[in-house]
N, C-alpha and C. Protein backbone atom coordinates (compact mmCIF):
# COMPACT_ATOMS: atom_id res chain seq x y z
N UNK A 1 47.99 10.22 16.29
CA UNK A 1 47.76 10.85 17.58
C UNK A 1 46.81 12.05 17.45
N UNK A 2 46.87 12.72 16.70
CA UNK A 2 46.03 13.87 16.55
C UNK A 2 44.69 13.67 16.05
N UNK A 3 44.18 12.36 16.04
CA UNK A 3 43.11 12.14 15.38
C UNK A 3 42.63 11.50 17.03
N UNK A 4 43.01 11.19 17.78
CA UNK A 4 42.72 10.77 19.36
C UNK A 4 42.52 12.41 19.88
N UNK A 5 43.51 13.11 19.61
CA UNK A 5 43.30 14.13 20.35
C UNK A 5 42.37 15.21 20.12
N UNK A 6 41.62 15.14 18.90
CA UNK A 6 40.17 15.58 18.61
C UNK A 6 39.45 15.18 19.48
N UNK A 7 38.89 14.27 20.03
CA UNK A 7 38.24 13.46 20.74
C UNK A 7 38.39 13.51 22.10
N UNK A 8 39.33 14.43 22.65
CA UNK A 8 39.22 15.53 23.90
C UNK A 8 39.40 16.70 23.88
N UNK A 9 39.21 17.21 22.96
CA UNK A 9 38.93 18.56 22.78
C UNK A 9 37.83 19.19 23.48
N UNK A 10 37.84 20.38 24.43
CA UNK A 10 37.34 21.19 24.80
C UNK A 10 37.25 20.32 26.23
N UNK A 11 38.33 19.16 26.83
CA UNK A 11 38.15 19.04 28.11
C UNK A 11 39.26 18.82 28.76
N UNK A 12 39.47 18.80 29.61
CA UNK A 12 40.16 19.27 30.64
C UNK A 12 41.49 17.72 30.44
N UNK A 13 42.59 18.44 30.38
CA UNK A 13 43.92 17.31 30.49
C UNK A 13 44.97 17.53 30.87
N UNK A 14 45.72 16.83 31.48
CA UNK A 14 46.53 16.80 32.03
C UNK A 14 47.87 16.46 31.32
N UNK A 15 49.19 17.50 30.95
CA UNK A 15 50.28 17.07 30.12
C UNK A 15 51.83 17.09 31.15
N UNK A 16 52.23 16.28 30.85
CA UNK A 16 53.82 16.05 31.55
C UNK A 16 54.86 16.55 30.69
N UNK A 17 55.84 17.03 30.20
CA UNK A 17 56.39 17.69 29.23
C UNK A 17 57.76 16.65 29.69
N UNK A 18 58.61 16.90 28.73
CA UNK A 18 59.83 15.87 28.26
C UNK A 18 60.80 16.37 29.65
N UNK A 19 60.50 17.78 30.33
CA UNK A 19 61.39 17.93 31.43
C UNK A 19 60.88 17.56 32.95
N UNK A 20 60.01 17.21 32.36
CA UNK A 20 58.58 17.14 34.23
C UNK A 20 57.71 17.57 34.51
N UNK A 21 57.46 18.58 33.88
CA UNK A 21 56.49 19.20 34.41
C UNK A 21 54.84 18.86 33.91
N UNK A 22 53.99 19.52 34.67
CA UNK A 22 52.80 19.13 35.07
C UNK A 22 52.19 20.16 34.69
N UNK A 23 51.26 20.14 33.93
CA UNK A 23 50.51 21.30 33.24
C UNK A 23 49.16 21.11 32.91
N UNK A 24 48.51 21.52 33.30
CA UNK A 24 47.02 21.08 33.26
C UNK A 24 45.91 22.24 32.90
N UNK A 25 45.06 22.09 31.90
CA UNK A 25 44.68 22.69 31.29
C UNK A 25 43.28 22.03 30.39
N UNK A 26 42.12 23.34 29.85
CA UNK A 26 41.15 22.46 28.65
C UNK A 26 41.97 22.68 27.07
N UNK A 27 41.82 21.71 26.41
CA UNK A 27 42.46 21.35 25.33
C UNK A 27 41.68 22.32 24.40
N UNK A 28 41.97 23.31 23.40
CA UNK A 28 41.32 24.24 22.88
C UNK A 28 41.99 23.80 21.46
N UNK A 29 43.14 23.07 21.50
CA UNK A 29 43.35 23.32 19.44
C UNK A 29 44.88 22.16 20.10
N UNK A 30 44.89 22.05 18.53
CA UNK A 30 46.06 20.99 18.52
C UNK A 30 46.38 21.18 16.94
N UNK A 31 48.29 20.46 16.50
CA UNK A 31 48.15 20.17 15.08
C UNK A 31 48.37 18.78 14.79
N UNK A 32 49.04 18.58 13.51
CA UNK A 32 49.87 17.34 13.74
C UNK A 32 50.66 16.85 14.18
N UNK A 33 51.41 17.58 14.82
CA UNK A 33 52.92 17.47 15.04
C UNK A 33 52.77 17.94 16.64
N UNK A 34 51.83 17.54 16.93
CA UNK A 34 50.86 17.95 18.90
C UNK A 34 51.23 18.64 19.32
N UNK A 35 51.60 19.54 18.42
CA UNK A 35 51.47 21.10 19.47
C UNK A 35 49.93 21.28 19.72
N UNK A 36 50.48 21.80 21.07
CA UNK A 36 49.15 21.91 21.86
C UNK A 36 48.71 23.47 22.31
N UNK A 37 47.35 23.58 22.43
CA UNK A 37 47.06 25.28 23.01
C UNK A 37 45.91 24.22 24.32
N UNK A 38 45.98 25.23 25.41
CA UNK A 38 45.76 24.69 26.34
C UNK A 38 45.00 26.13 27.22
N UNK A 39 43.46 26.07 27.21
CA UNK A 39 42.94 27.45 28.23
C UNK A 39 42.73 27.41 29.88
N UNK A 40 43.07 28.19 30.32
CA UNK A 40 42.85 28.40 31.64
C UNK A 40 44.07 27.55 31.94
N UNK A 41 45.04 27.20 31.48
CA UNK A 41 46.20 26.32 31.90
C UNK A 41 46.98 26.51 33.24
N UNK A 42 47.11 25.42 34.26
CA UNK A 42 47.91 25.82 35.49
C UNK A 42 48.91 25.02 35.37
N UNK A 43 50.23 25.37 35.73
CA UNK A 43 51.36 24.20 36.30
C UNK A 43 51.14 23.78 37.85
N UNK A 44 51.49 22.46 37.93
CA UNK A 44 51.48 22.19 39.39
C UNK A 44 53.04 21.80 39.62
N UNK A 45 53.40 22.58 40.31
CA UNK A 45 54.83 22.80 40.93
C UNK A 45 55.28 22.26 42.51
N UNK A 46 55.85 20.40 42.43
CA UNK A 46 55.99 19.60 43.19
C UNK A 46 57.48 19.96 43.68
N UNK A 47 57.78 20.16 45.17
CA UNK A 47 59.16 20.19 45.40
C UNK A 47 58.91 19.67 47.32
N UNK A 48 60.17 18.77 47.42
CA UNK A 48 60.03 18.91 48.81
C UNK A 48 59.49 19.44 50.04
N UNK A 49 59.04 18.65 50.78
CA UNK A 49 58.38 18.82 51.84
C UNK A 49 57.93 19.86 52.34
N UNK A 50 56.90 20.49 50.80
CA UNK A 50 55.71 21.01 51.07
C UNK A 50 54.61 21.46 50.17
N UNK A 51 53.58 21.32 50.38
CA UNK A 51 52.42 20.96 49.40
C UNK A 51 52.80 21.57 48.13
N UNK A 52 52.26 20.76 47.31
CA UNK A 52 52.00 21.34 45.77
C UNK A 52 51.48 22.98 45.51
N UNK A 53 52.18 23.83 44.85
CA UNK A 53 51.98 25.16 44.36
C UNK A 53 51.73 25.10 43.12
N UNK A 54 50.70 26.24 42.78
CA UNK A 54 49.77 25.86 41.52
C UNK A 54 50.46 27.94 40.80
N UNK A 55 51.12 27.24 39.82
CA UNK A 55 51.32 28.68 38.67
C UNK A 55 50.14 28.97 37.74
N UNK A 56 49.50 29.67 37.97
CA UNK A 56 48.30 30.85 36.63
C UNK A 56 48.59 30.61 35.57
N UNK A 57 49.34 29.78 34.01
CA UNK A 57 49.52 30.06 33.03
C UNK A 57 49.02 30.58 31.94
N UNK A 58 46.99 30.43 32.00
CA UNK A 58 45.98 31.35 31.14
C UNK A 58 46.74 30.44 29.90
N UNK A 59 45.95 31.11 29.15
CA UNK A 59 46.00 30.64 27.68
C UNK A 59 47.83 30.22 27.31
N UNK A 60 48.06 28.45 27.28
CA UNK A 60 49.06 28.79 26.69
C UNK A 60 49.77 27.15 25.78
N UNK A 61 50.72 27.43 24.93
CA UNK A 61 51.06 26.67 24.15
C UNK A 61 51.80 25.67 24.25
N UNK A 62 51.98 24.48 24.16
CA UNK A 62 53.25 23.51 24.63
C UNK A 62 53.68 22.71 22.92
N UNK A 63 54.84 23.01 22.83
CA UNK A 63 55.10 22.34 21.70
C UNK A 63 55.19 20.61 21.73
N UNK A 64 55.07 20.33 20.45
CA UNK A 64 54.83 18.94 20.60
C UNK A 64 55.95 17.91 20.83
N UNK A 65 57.48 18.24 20.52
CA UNK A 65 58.40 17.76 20.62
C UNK A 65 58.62 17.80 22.60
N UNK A 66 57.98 18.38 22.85
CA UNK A 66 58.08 18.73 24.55
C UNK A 66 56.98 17.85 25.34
N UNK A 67 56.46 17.02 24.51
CA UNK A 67 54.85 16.47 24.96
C UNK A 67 55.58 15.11 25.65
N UNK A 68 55.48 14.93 26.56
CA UNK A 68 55.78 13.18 27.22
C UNK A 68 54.89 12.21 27.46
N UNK A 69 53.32 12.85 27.95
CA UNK A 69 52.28 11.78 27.96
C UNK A 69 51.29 12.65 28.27
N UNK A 70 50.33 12.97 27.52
CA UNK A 70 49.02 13.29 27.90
C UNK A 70 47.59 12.31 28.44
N UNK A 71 46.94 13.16 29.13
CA UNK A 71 46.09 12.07 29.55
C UNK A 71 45.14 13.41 30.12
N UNK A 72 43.27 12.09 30.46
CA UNK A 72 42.38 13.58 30.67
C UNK A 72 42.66 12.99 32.34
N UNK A 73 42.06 14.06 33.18
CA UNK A 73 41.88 14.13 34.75
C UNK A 73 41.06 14.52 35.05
N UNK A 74 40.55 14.35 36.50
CA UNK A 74 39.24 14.41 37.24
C UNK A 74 40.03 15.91 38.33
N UNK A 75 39.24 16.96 37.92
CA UNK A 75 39.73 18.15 39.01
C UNK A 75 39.61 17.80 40.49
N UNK A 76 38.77 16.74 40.51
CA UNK A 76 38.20 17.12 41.98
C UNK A 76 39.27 16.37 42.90
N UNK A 77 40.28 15.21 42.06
CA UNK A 77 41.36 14.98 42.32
C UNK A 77 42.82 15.87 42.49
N UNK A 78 42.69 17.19 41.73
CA UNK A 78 43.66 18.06 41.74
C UNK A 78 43.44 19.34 43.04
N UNK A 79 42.19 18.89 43.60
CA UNK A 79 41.76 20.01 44.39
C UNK A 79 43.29 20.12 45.66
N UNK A 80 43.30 21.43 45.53
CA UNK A 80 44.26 22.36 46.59
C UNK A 80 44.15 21.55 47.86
N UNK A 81 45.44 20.78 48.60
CA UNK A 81 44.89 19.82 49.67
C UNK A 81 46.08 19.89 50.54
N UNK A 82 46.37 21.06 51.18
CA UNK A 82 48.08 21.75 51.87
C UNK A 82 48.41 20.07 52.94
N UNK A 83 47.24 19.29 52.91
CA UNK A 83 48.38 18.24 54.03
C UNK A 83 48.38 17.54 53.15
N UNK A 84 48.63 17.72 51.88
CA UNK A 84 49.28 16.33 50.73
C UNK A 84 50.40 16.80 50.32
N UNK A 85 51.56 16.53 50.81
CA UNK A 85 52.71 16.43 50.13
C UNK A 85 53.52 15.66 50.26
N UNK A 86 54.24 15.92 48.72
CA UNK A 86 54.66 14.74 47.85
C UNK A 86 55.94 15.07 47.14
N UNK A 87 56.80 14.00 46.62
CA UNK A 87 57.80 14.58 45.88
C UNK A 87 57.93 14.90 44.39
N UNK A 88 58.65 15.43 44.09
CA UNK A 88 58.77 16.21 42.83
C UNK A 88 59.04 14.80 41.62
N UNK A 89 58.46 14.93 40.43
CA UNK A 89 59.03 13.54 39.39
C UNK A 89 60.00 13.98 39.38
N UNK A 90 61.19 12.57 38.99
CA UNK A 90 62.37 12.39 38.72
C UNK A 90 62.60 13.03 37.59
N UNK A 91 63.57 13.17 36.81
CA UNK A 91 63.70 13.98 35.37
C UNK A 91 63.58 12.79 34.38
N UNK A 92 62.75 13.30 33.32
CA UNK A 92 62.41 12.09 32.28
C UNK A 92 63.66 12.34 31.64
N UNK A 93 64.88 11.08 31.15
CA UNK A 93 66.06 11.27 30.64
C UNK A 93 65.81 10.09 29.27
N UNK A 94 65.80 10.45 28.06
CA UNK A 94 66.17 9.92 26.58
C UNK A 94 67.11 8.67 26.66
N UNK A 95 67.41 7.74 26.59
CA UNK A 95 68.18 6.75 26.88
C UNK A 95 68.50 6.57 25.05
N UNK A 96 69.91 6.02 24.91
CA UNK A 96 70.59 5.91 23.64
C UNK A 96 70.01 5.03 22.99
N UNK A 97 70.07 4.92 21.76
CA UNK A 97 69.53 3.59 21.10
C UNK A 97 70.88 2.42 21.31
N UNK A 98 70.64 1.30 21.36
CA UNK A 98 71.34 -0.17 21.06
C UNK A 98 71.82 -0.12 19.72
């Protein structure tokens, strides 16, 4: 994985973390173990019936055990849009092994 994630370095992606959340940010450094550093980073904060609120996070770190799916995004899709709302993701839950 970390040899993919060279290969977006210095652009803009979008991470879901193991509890939900939505964090979006340019990819500035990574290790093996995908911890991530992430600049200009915002959360987008989805809750009932009413538009998406965007948190400031600036420079910041997400450990890799917390990583659920990264992927890159198009901003012009994230643009601030108060008559789009939507509901919050469900909670990503670990299911037991068989």
């Amino acid at each position: 994985m970390a040899s993919t994630l060279a290969e977006w370095r210095n652009k803009s992606i979008c991470v879901v973390t193991s509890d939900g959340r939505i964090i979006l940010g340019e990819l500035v450094g990574h290790d093996q173990v995908q911890n991530l550093i992430l600049k200009d980073a915002q959360e987008r904060v989805y809750t009932d019936n009413s538009p998406p609120e965007t948190v400031e996070l600036g420079l910041y770190v997400i450990r890799g055990d917390n990583v659920c799916m990264i992927a890159d995004y198009n901003a012009k899709l994230w643009d601030n849009d108060s008559s789009s709302i939507v509901g919050p993701l469900p909670p990503i839950q670990q299911q037991e092994k068989i």
